[in-house]
Protein backbone atom coordinates (compact mmCIF):
# COMPACT_ATOMS: atom_id res chain seq x y z
CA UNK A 1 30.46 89.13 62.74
CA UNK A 2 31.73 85.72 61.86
CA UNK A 3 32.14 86.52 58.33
CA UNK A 4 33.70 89.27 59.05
CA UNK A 5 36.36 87.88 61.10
CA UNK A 6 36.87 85.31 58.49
CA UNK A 7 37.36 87.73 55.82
CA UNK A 8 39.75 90.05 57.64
CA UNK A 9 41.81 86.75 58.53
CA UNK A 10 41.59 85.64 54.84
CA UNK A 11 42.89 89.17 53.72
CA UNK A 12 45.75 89.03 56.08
CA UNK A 13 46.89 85.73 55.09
CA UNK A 14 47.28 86.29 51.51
CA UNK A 15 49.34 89.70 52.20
CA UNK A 16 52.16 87.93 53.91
CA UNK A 17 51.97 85.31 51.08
CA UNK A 18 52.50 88.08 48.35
CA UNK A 19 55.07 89.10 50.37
CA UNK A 20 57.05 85.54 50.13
CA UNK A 21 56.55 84.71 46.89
CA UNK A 22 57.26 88.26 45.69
CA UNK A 23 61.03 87.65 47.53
CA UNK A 24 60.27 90.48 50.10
CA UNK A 25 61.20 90.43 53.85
CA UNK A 26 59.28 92.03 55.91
CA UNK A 27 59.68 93.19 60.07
CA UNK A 28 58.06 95.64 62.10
CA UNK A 29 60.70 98.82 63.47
CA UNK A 30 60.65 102.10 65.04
CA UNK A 31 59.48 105.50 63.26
CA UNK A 32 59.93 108.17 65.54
CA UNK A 33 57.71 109.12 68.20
CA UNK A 34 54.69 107.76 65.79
CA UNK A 35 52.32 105.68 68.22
CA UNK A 36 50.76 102.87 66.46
CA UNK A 37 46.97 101.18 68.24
CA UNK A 38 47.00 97.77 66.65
CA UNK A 39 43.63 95.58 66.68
CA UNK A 40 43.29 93.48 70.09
CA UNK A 41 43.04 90.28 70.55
CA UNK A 42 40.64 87.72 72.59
CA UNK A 43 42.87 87.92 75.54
CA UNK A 44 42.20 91.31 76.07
CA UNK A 45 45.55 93.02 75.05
CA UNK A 46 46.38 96.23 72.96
CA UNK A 47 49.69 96.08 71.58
CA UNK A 48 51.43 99.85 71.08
CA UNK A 49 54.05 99.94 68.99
CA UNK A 50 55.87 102.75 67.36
CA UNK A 51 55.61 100.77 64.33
CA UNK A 52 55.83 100.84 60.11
CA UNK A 53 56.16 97.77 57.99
CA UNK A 54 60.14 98.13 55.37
CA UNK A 55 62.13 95.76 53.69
CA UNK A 56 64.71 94.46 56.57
CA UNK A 57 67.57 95.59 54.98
CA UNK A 58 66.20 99.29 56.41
CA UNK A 59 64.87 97.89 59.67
CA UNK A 60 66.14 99.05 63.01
CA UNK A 61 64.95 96.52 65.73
CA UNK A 62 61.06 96.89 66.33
CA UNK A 63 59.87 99.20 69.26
CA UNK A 64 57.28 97.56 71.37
CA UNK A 65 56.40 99.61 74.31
CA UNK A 66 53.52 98.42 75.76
CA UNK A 67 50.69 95.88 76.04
CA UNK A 68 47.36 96.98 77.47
CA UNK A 69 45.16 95.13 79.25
CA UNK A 70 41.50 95.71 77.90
CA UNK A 71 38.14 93.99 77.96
CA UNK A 72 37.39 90.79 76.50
CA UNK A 73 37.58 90.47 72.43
CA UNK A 74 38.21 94.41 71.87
CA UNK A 75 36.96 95.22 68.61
CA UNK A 76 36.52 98.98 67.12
CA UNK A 77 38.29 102.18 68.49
CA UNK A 78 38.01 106.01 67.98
CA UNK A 79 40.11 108.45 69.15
CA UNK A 80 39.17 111.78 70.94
CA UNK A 81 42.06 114.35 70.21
CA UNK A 82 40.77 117.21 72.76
CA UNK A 83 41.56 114.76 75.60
CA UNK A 84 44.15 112.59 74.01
CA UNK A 85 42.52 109.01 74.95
CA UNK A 86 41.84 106.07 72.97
CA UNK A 87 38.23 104.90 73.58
CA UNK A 88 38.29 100.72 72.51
CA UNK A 89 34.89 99.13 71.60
CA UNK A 90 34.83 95.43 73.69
CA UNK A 91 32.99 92.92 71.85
CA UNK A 92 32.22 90.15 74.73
CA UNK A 93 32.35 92.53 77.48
CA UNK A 94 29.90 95.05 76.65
CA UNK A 95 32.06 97.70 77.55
CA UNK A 96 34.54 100.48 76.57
CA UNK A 97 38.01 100.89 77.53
CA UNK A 98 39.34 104.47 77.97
CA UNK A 99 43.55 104.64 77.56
CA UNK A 100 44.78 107.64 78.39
CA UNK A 101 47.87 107.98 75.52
CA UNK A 102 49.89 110.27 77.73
CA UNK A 103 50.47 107.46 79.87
CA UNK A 104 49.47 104.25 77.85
CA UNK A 105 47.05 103.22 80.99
CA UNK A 106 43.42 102.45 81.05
CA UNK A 107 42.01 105.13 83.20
CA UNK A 108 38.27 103.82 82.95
CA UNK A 109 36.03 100.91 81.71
CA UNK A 110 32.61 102.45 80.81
CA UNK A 111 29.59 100.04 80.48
CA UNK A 112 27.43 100.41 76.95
CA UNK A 113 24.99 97.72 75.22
CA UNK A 114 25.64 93.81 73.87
CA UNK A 115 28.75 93.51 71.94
CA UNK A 116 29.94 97.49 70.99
CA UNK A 117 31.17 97.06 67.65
CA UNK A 118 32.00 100.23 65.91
CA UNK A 119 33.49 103.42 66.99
CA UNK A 120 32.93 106.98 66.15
CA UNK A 121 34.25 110.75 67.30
CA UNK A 122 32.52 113.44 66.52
CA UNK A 123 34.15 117.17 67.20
CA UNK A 124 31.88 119.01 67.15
CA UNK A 125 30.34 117.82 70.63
CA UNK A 126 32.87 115.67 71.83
CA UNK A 127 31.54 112.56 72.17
CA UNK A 128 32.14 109.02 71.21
CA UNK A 129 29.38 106.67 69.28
CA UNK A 130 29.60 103.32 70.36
CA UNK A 131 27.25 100.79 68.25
CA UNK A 132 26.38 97.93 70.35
CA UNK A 133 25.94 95.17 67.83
CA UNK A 134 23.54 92.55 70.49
CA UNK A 135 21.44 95.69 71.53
CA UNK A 136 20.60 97.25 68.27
CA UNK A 137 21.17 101.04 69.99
CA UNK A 138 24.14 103.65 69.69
CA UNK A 139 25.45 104.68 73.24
CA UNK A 140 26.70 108.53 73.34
CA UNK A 141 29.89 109.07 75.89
CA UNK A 142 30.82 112.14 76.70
CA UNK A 143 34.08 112.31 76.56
CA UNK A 144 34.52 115.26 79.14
CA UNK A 145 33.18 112.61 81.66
CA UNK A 146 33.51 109.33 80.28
CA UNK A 147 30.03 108.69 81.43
CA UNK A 148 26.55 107.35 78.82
CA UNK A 149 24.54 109.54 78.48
CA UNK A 150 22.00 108.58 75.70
CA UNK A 151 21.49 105.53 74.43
CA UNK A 152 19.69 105.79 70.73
CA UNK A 153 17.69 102.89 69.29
CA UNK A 154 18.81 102.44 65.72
CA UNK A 155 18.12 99.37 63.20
CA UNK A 156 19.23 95.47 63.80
CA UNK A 157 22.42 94.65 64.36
CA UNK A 158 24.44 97.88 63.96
CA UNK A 159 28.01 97.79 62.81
CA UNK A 160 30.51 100.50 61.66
CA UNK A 161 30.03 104.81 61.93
CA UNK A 162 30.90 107.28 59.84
CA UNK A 163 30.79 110.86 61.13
CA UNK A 164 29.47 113.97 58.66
CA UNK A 165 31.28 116.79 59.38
CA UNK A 166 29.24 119.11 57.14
CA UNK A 167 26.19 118.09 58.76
CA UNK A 168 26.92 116.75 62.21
CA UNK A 169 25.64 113.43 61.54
CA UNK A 170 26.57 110.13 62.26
CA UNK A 171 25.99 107.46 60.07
CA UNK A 172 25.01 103.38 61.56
CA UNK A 173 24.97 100.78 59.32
CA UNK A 174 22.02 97.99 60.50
CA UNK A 175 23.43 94.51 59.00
CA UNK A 176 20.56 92.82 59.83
CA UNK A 177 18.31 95.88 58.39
CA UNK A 178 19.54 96.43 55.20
CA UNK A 179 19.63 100.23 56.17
CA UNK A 180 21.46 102.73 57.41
CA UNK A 181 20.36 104.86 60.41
CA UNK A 182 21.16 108.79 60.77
CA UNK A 183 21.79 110.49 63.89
CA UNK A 184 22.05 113.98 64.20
CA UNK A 185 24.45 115.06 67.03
CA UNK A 186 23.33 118.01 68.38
CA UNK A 187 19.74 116.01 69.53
CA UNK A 188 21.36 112.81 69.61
CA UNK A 189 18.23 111.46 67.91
CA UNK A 190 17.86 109.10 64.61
CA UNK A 191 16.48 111.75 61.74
CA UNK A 192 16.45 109.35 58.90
CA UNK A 193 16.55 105.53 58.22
CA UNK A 194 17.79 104.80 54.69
CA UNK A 195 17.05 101.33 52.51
CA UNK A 196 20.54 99.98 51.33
CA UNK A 197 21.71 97.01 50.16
CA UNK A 198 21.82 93.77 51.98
CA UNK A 199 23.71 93.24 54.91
CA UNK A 200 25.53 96.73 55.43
CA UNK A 201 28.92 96.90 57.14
CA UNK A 202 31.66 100.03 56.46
CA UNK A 203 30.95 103.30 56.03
CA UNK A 204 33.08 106.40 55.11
CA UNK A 205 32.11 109.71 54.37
CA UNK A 206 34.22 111.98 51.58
CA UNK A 207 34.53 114.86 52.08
CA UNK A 208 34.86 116.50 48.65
CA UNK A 209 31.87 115.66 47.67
CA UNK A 210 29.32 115.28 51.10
CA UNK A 211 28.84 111.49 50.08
CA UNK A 212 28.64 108.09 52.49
CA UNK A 213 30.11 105.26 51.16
CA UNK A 214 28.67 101.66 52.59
CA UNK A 215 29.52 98.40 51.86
CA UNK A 216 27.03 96.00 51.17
CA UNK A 217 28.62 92.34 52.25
CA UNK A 218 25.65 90.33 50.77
CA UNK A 219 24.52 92.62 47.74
CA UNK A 220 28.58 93.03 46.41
CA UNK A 221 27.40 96.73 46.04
CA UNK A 222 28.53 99.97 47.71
CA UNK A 223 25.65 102.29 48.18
CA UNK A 224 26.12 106.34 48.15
CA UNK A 225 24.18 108.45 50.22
CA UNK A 226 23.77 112.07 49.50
CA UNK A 227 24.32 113.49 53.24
CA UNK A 228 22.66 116.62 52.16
CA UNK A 229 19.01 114.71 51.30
CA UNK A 230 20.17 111.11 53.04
CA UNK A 231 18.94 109.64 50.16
CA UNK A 232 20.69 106.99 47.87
CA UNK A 233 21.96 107.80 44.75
CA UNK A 234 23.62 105.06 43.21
CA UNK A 235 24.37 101.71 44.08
CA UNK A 236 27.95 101.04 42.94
CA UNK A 237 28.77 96.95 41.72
CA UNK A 238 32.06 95.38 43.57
CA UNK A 239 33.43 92.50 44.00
CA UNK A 240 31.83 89.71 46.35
CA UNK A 241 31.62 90.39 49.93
CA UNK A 242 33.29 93.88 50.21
CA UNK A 243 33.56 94.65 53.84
CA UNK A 244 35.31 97.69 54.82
CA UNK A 245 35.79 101.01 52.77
CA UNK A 246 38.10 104.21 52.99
CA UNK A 247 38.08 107.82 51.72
CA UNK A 248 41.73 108.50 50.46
């Protein structure tokens, strides 16, 4: 988790410094109704901003309308469209913050494992996957209730999900496993456990093709899974520690 921090810090740093020395300006204004979930903080806030990054000269004033207080070091966050409410993963407080997004309140604080990391939705159930990173399991909320109601071992130190929506399944990466673990979501059980490469953290699934994409922080590799046989077939070379991916 360190290095991950670290890295995400690094990455930031050097954007705003391509910025300068490319001669841009930079501010933060209002698009619209557009509401923006930035990543928290260790005090506990959510910022929500209607909010796109322009050169100033087309910048109205930024639009800040609310901080939300969350749990302690909020980390990952999926959102649940057939209620509307953000569900926020908090690292040192081994719980999960529920914001309504009509109202930009928290309207519940639901208890998982040790440090809930990643966060996934899946539609075709409703419910939220929550991996808790210190308890090596996947807590299932339903999001009619906001209450646990399974709480799936998977491998060491699970990170980031990736939902399947030709399959149902939700895909855990294990950092401390080297492997991947699959859940299907209409049992809520693990069906598969697949060898990766070392240290696994992101995971996206395309959906063009039916592939999983994970990053492999210590192997500088991104390994594709076949979601139709969960099996690996090919290992992809990147550069060195590559952290988190995206389908486009």
């Amino acid at each position: 988790m360190y290095k991950r921090s670290q890295l995400m810090k690094i990455m930031a740093v050097s954007l705003v410094f391509l910025f300068l020395i490319s001669g841009f300006s930079v501010m933060v204004y209002g698009f619209g109704s557009e509401k923006i979930v930035s990543s928290g903080d260790k005090s506990g806030n959510i910022p929500i901003t209607n909010s796109r990054i322009a050169p100033v000269e087309n910048s109205p004033k930024d639009n800040l309308i609310a901080n939300i207080s969350v749990g302690s070091e909020p980390d990952g966050a999926a959102y649940d469209p057939s209620n509307g409410y953000i569900y926020i993963a908090n690292w040192n407080a081994s719980s999960v913050s529920v914001i309504n997004g009509a109202t930009n309140t928290v309207i519940a604080n639901i208890s998982v494992g040790s440090e809930p990391d990643g966060a996934a939705y899946d539609p075709s159930n409703g419910y939220i996957y929550i991996a808790n990173n210190g308890s090596n399991t996947v807590s299932v909320i339903n999001g009619a209730t906001n209450k646990v109601i399974a709480n799936i071992s998977v491998g060491s130190e699970p990170g980031l999900l990736a939902y399947d929506s030709s399959n149902g399944y939700i895909y855990v990466t294990n950092g401390a496993s080297n492997t991947v673990s699959v859940i299907n979501g209409a049992t809520n059980k693990v069906i598969a456990n697949i060898s990766v490469g070392s240290e696994p953290l992101g995971a996206a699934y395309d959906s063009s093709n039916g592939y999983i994409y994970v990053t492999n922080g210590a192997s500088n590799t991104v390994s594709v899974i076949n979601g139709a046989i969960n099996k690996v077939i090919a290992n992809i070379p990147v550069g060195s520690e590559p952290s988190g991916v995206a389908y486009d």
